[in-house]
C-alpha atoms as a PDB file:
ATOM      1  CA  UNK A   1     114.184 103.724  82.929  1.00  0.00           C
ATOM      2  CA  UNK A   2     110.592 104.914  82.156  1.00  0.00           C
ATOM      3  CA  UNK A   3     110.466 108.255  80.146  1.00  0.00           C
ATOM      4  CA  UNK A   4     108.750 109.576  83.358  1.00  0.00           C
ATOM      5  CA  UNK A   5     112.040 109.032  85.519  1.00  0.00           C
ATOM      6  CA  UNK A   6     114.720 110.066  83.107  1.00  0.00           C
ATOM      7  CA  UNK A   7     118.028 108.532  84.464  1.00  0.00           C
ATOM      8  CA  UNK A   8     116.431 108.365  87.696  1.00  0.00           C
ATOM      9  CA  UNK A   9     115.592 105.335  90.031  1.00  0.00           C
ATOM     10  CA  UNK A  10     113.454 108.069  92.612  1.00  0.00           C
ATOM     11  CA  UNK A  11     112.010 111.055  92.876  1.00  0.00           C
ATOM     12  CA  UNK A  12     111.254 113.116  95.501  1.00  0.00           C
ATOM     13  CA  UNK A  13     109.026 116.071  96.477  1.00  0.00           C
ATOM     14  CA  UNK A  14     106.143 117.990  98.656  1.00  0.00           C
ATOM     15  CA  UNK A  15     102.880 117.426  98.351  1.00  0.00           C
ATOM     16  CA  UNK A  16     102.438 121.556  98.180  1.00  0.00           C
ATOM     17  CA  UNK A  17     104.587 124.424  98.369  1.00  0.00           C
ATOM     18  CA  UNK A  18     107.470 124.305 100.472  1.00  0.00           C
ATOM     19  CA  UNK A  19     107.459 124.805 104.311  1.00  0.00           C
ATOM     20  CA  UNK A  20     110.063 128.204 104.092  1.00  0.00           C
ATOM     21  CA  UNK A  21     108.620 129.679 101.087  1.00  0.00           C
ATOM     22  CA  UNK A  22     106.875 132.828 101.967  1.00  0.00           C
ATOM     23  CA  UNK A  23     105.537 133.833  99.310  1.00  0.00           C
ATOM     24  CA  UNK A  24     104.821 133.179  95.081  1.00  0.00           C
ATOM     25  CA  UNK A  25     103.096 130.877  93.099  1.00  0.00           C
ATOM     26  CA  UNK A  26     103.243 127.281  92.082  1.00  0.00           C
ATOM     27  CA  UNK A  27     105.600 128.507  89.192  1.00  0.00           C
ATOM     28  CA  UNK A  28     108.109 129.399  91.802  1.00  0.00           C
ATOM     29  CA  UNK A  29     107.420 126.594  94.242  1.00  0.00           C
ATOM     30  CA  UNK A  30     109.036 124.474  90.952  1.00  0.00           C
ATOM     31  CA  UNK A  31     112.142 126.713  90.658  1.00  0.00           C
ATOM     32  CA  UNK A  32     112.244 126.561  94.296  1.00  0.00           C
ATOM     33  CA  UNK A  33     111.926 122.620  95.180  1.00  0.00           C
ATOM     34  CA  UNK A  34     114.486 121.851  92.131  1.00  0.00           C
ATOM     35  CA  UNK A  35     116.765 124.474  93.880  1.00  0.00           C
ATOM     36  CA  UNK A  36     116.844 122.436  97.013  1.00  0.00           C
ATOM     37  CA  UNK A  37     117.685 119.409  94.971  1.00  0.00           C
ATOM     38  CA  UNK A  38     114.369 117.811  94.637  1.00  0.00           C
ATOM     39  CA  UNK A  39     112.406 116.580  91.301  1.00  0.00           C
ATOM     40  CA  UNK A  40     109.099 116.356  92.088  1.00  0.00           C
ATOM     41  CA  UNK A  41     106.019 117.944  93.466  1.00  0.00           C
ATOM     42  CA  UNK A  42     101.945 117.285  93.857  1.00  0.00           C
ATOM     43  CA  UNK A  43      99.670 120.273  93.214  1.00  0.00           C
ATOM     44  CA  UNK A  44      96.992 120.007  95.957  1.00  0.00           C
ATOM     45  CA  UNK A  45      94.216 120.437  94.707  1.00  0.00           C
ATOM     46  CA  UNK A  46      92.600 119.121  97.923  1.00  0.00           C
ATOM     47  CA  UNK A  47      90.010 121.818  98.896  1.00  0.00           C
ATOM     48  CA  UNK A  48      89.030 122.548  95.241  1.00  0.00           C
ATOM     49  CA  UNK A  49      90.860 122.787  91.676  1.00  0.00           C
ATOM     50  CA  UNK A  50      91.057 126.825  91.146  1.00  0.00           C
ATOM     51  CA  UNK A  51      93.368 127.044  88.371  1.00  0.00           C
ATOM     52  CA  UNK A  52      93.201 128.326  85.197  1.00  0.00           C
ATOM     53  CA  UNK A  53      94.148 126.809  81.897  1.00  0.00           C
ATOM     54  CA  UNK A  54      97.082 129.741  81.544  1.00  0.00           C
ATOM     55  CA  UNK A  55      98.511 129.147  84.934  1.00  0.00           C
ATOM     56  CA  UNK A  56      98.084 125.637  84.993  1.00  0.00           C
ATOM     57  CA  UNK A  57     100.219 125.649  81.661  1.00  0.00           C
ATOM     58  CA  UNK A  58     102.989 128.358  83.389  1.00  0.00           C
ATOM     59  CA  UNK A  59     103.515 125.558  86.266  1.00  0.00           C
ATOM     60  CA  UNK A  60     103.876 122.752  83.397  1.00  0.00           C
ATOM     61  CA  UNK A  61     106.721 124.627  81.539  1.00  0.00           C
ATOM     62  CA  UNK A  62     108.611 125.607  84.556  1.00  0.00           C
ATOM     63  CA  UNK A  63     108.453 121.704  85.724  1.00  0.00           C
ATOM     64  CA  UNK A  64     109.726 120.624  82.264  1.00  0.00           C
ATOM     65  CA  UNK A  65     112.530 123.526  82.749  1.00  0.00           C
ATOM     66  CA  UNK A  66     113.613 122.283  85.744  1.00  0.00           C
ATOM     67  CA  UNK A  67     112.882 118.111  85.689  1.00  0.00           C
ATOM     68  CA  UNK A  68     110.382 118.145  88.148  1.00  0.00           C
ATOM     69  CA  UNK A  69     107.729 115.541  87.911  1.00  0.00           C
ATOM     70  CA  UNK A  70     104.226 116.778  88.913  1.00  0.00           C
ATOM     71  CA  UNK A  71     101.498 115.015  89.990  1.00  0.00           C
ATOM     72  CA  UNK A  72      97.917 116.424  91.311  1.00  0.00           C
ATOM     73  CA  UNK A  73      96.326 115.668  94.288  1.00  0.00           C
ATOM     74  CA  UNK A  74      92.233 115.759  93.626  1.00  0.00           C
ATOM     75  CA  UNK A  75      89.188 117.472  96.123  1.00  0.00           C
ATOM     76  CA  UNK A  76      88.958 115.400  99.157  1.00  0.00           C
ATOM     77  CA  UNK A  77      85.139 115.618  99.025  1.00  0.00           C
ATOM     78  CA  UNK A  78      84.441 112.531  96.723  1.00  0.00           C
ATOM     79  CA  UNK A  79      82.607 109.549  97.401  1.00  0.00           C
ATOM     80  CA  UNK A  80      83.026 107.288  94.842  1.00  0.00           C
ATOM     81  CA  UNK A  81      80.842 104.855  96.619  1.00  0.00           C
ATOM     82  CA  UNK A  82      78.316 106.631  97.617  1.00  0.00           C
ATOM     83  CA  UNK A  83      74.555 105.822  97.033  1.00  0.00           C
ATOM     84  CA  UNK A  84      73.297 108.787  96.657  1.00  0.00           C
ATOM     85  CA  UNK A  85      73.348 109.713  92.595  1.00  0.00           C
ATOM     86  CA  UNK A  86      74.446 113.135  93.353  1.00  0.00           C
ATOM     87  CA  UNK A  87      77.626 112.774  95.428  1.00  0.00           C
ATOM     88  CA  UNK A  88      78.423 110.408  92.658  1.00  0.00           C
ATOM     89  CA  UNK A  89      77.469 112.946  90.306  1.00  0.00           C
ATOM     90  CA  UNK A  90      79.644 115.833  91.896  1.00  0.00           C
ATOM     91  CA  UNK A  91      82.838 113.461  92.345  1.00  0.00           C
ATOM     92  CA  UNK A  92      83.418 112.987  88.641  1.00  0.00           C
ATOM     93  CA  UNK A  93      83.084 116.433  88.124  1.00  0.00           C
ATOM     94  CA  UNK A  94      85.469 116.713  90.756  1.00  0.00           C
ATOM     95  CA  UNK A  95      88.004 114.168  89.717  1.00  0.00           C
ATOM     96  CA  UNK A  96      87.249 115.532  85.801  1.00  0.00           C
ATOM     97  CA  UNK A  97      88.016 119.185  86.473  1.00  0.00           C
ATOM     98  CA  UNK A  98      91.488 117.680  88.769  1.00  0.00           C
ATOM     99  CA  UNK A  99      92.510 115.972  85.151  1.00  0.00           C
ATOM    100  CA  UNK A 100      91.401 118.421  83.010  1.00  0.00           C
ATOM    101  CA  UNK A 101      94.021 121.050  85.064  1.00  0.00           C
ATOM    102  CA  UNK A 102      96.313 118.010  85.406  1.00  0.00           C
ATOM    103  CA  UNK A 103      96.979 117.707  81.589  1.00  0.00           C
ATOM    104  CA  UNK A 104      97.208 120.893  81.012  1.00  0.00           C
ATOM    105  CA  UNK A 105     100.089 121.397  84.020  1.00  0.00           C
ATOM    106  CA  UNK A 106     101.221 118.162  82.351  1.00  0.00           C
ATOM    107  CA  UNK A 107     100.980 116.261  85.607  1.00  0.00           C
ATOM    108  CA  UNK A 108     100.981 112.461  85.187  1.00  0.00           C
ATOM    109  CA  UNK A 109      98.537 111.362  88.291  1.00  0.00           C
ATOM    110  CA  UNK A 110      95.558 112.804  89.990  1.00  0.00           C
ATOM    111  CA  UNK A 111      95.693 110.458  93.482  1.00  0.00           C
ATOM    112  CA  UNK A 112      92.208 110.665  95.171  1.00  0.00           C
ATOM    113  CA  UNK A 113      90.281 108.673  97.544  1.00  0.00           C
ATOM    114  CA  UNK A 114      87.798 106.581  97.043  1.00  0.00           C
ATOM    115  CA  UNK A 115      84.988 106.904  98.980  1.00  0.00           C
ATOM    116  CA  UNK A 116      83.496 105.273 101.754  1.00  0.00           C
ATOM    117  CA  UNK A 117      81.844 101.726 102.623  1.00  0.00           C
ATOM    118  CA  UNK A 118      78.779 103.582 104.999  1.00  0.00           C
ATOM    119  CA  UNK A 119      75.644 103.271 103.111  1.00  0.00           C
ATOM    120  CA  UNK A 120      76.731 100.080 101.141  1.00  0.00           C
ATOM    121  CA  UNK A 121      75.633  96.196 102.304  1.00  0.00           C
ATOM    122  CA  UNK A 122      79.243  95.244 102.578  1.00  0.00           C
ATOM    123  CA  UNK A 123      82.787  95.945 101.312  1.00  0.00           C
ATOM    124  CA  UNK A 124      82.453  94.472  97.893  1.00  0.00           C
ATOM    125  CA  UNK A 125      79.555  96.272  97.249  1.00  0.00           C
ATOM    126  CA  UNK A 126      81.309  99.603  97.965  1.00  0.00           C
ATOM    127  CA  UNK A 127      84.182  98.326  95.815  1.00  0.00           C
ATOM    128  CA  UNK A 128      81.975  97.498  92.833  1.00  0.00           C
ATOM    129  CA  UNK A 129      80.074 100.672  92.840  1.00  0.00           C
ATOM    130  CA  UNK A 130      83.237 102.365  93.435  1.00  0.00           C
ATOM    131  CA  UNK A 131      84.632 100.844  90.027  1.00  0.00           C
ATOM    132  CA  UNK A 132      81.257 101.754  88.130  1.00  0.00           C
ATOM    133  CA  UNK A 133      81.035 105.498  89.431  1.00  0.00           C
ATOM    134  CA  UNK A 134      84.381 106.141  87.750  1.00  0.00           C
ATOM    135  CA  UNK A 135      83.888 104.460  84.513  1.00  0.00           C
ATOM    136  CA  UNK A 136      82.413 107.512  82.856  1.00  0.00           C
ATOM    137  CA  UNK A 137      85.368 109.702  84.295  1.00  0.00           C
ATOM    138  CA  UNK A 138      87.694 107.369  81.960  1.00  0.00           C
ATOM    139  CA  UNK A 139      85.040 107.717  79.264  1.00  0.00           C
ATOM    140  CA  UNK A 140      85.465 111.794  79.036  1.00  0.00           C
ATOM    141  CA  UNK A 141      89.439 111.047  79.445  1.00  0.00           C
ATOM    142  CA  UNK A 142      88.686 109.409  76.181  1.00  0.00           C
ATOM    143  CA  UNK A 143      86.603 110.912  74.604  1.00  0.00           C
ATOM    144  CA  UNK A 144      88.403 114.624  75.377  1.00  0.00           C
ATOM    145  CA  UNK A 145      91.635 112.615  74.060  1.00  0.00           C
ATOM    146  CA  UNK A 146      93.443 113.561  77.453  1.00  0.00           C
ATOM    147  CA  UNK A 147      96.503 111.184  77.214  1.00  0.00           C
ATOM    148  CA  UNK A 148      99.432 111.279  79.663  1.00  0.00           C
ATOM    149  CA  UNK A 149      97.228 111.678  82.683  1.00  0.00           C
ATOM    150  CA  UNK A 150      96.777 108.424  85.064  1.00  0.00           C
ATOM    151  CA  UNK A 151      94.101 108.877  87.709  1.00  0.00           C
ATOM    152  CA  UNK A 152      95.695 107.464  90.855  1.00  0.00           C
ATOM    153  CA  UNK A 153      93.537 105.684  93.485  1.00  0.00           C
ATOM    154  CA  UNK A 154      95.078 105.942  96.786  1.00  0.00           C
ATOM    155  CA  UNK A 155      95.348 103.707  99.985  1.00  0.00           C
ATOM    156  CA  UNK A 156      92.880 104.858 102.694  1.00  0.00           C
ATOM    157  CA  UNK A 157      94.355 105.821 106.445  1.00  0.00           C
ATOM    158  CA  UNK A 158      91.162 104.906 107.967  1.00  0.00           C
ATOM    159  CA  UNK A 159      89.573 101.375 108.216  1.00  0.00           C
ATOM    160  CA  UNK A 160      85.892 103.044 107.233  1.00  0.00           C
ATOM    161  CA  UNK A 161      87.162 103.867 103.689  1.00  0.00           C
ATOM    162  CA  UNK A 162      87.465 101.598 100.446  1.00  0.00           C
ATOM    163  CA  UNK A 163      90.865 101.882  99.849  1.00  0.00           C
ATOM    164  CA  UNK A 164      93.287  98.562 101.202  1.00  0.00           C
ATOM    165  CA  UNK A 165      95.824  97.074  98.910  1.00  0.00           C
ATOM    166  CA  UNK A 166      93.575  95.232  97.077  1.00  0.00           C
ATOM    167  CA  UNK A 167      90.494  97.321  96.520  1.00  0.00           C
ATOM    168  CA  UNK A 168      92.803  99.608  94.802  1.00  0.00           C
ATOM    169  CA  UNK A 169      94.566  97.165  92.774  1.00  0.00           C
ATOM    170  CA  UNK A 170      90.985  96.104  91.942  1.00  0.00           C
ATOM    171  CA  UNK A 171      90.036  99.683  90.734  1.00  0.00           C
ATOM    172  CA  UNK A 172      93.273 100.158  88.846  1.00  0.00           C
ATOM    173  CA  UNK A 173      92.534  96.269  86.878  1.00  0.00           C
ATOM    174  CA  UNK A 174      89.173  97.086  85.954  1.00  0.00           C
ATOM    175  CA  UNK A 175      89.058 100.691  84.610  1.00  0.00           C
ATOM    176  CA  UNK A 176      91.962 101.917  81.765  1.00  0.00           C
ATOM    177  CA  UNK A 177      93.868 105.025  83.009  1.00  0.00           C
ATOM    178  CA  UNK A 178      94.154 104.064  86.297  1.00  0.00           C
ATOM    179  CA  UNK A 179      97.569 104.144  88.518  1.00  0.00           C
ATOM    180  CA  UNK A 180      98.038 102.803  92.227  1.00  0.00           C
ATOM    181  CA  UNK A 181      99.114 105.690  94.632  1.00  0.00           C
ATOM    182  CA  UNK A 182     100.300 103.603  97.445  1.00  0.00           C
ATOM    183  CA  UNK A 183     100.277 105.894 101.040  1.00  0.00           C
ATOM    184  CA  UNK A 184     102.907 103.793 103.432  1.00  0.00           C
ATOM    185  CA  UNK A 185     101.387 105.717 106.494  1.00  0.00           C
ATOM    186  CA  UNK A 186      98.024 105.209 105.653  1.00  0.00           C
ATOM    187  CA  UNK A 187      98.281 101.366 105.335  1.00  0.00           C
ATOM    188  CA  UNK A 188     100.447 101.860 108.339  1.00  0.00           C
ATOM    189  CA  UNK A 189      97.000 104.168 109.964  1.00  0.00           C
ATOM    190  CA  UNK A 190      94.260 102.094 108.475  1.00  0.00           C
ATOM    191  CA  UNK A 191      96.642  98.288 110.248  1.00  0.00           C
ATOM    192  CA  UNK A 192      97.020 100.594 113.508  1.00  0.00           C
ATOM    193  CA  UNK A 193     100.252 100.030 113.648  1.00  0.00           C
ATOM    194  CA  UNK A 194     100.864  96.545 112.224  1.00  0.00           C
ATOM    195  CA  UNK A 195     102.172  96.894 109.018  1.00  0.00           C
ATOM    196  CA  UNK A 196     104.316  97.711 106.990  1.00  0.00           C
ATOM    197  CA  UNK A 197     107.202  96.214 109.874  1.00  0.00           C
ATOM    198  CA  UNK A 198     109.536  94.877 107.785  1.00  0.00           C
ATOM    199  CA  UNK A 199     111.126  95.066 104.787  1.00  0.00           C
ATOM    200  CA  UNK A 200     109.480  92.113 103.733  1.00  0.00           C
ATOM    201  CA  UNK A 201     105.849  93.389 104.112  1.00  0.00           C
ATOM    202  CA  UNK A 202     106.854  96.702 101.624  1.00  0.00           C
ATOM    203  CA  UNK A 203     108.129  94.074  98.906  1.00  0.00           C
ATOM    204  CA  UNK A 204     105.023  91.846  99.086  1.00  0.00           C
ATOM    205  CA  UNK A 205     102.647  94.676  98.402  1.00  0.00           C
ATOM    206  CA  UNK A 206     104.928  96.044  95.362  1.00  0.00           C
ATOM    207  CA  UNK A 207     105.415  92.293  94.258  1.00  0.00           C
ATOM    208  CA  UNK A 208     101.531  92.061  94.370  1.00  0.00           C
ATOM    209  CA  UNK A 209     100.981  95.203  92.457  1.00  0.00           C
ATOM    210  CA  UNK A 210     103.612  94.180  89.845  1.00  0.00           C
ATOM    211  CA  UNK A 211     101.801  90.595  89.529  1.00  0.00           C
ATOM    212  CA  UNK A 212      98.330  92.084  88.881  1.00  0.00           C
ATOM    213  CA  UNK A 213      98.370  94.761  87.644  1.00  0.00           C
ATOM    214  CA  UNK A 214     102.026  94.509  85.252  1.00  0.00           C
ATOM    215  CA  UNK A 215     105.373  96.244  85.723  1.00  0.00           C
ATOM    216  CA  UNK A 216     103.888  99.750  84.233  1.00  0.00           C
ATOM    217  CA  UNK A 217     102.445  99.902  87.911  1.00  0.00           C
ATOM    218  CA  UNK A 218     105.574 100.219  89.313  1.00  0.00           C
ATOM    219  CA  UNK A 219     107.489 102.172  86.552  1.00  0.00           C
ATOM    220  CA  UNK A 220     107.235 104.732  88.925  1.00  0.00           C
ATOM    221  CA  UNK A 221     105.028 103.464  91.843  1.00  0.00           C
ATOM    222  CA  UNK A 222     103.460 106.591  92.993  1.00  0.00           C
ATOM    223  CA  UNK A 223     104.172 106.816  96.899  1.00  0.00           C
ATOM    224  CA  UNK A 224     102.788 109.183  99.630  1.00  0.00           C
ATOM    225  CA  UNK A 225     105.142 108.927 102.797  1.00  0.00           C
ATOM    226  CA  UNK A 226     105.413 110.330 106.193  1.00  0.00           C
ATOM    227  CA  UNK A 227     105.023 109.175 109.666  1.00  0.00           C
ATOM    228  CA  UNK A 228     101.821 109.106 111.189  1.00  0.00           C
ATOM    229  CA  UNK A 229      99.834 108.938 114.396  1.00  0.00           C
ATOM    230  CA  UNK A 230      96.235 106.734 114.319  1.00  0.00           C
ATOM    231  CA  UNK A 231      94.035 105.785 116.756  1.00  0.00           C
ATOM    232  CA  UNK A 232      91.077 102.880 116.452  1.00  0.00           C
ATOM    233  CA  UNK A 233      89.718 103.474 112.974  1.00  0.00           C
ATOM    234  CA  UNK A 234      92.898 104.765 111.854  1.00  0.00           C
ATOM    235  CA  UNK A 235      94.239 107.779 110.487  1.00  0.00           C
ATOM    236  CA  UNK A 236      94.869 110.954 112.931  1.00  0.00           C
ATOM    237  CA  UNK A 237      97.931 113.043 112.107  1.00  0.00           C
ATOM    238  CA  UNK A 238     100.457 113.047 109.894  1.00  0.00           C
ATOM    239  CA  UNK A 239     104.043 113.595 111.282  1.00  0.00           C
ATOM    240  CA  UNK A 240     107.533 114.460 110.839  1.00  0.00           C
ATOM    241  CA  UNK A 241     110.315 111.807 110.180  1.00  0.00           C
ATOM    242  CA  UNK A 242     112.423 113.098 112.887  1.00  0.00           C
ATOM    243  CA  UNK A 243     109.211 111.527 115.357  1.00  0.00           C
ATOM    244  CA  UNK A 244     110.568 108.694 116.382  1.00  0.00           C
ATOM    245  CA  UNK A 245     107.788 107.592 118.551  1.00  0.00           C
ATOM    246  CA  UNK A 246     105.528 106.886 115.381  1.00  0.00           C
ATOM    247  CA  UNK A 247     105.825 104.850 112.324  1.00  0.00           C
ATOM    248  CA  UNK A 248     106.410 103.716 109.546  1.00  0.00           C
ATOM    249  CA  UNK A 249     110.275 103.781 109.133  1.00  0.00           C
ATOM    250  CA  UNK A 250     111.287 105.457 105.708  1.00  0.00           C
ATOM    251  CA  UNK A 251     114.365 103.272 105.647  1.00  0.00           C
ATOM    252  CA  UNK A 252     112.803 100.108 105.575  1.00  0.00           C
ATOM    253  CA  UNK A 253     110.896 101.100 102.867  1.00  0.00           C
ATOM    254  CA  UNK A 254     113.467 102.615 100.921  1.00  0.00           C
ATOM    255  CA  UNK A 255     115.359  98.969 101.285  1.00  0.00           C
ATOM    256  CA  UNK A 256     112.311  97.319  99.746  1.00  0.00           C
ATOM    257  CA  UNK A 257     112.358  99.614  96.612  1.00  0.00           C
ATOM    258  CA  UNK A 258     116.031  98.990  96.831  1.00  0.00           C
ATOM    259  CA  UNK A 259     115.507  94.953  96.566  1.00  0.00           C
ATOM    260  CA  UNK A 260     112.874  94.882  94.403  1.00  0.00           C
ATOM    261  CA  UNK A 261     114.637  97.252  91.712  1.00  0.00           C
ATOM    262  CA  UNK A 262     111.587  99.407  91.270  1.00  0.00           C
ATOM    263  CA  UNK A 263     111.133 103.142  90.776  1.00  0.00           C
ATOM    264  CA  UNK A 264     109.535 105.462  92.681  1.00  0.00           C
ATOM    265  CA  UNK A 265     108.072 108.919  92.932  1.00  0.00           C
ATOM    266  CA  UNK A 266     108.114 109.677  96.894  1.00  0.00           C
ATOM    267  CA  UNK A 267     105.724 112.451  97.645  1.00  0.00           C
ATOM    268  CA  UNK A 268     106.480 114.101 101.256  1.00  0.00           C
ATOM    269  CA  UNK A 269     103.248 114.419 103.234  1.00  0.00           C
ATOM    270  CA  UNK A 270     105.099 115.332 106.596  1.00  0.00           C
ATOM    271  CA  UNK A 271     104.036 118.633 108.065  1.00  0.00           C
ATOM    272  CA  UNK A 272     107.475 120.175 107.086  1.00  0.00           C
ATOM    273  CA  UNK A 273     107.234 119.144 103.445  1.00  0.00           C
ATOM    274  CA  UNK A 274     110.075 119.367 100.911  1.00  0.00           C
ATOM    275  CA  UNK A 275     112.492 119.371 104.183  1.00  0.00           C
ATOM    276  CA  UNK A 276     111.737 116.038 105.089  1.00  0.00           C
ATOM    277  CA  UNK A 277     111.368 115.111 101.451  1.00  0.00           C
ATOM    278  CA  UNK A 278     114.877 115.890 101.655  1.00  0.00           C
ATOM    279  CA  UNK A 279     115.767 113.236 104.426  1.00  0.00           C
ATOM    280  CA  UNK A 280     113.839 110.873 102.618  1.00  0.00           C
ATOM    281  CA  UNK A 281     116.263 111.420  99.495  1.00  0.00           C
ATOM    282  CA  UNK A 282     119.178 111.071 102.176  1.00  0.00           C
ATOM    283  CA  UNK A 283     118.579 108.204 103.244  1.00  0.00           C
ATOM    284  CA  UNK A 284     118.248 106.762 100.280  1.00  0.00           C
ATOM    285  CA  UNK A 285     121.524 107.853  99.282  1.00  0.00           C
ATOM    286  CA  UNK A 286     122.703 106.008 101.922  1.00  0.00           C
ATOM    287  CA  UNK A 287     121.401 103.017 100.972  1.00  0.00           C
ATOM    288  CA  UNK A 288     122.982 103.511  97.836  1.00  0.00           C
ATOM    289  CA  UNK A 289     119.376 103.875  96.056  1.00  0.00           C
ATOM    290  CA  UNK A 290     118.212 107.065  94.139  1.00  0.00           C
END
């Protein structure tokens, strides 16, 4: 197992704070999740990262107290592939200030998104430029020495954003210190509806991941899950597991982490949280997989 896991095959764990907790910091939201019998968490950091070095620090003790894994979710206003020099310019110092507070918390992946194909001549393009605008956030990771800090591209929900399987496969091969974050509802969003349906389509994606990118990529692979509505272009709400009219189906992809032996950090994006982070986990159990 990868020092990240421990003993374990999965994690599990909110993307935020739990649903029920009314009040405290992130220091508590650790003690709290691990109470419930989860191990990991991601800091959202999506409207801005306000944290200071001492805080940030506080949260990273109590997660190493308690065996919870953390992770950071960056600002959601980057562009990445943007033309314009200065919305390049302010998403690395976006993305730079999400890993600076990231190694300090001692959180192992900033997941962000990548931008957006509008204002590029075509999809590879957006990808390329993409790949070039975060080149000198890996140069400060170097040259600050930040080690034990991955920056995570994540699969888009919505069809105008770079961000399918292979885009961010292609990101994570051409720039050091790069992780996938593979979102099952996005891809699920951005296919309206098509994919993944079967176990089979989950393995191919973490057999393609494994094949070019190595089997670090998958020691954990660094999942976002919940079910989700879309519409034509994609992405529209996220919802809970218990929602049976929308997909994807947890269990399915459980089965494929299952038959393909891999491990995996499951981050609950599902309006209630560390509850159905908690089903997730169950289910799982039940397919004799945690």
């Amino acid at each position: 197992m990868s020092q990240l896991m421990g003993s374990k095959r999965m994690r599990f764990g909110p993307a935020g704070k739990p649903v029920d907790m009314k009040s405290g910091d992130y220091v508590k939201a650790v003690e709290y999740v691990a109470k419930e019998g989860l191990d990991a968490m991601e800091y959202e950091a999506v409207r801005g990262v306000r944290i200071s070095e001492s805080k940030a620090r506080a949260i990273g003790e109590a997660a190493r107290k308690y065996d919870v894994l953390l992770s950071m979710h960056a600002p959601y206003y980057v562009n990445f592939a943007s033309p314009e020099e200065q919305t390049v310019k302010k998403s690395q110092e976006r993305l730079i200030a999400a890993v600076r507070a990231s190694y300090w918390m001692g959180a192992y992946a900033v997941v962000f998104h990548p931008g957006y194909y509008k204002g590029n001549s075509s999809r590879e393009e957006a990808l390329r430029r993409t790949i070039e605008s975060l080149r000198p956030v890996v140069e400060w990771m170097k040259q600050e020495g930040i080690k034990g800090v991955w920056i995570a591209p994540e699969t888009t929900g919505k069809s105008s954003q770079v961000g399918d399987v292979d885009e961010v496969i292609a990101i994570c091969r051409e720039l050091d210190m790069a992780r996938p974050a593979v979102d099952w509802a996005h891809l699920h969003a951005r296919s309206e509806g098509q994919f993944p349906a079967a176990i089979d389509d989950v393995v191919k994606v973490i057999e393609k991941i494994e094949k070019e990118l190595g089997s670090w990529a998958v020691k954990p692979l660094h999942t976002h899950f919940s079910k989700i509505e879309y519409g034509k272009g994609g992405e529209r709400e996220h919802h809970t597991l218990a929602e049976e009219e929308y997909g994807p189906d947890w269990r399915t992809v459980c089965r494929a982490y299952k038959e393909t032996g891999i491990q995996g950090v499951i981050i609950s994006e599902s309006p209630i949280l560390d509850k159905d982070a908690l089903v997730m986990k169950k289910i799982c159990q039940e397919e004799g997989y945690v």
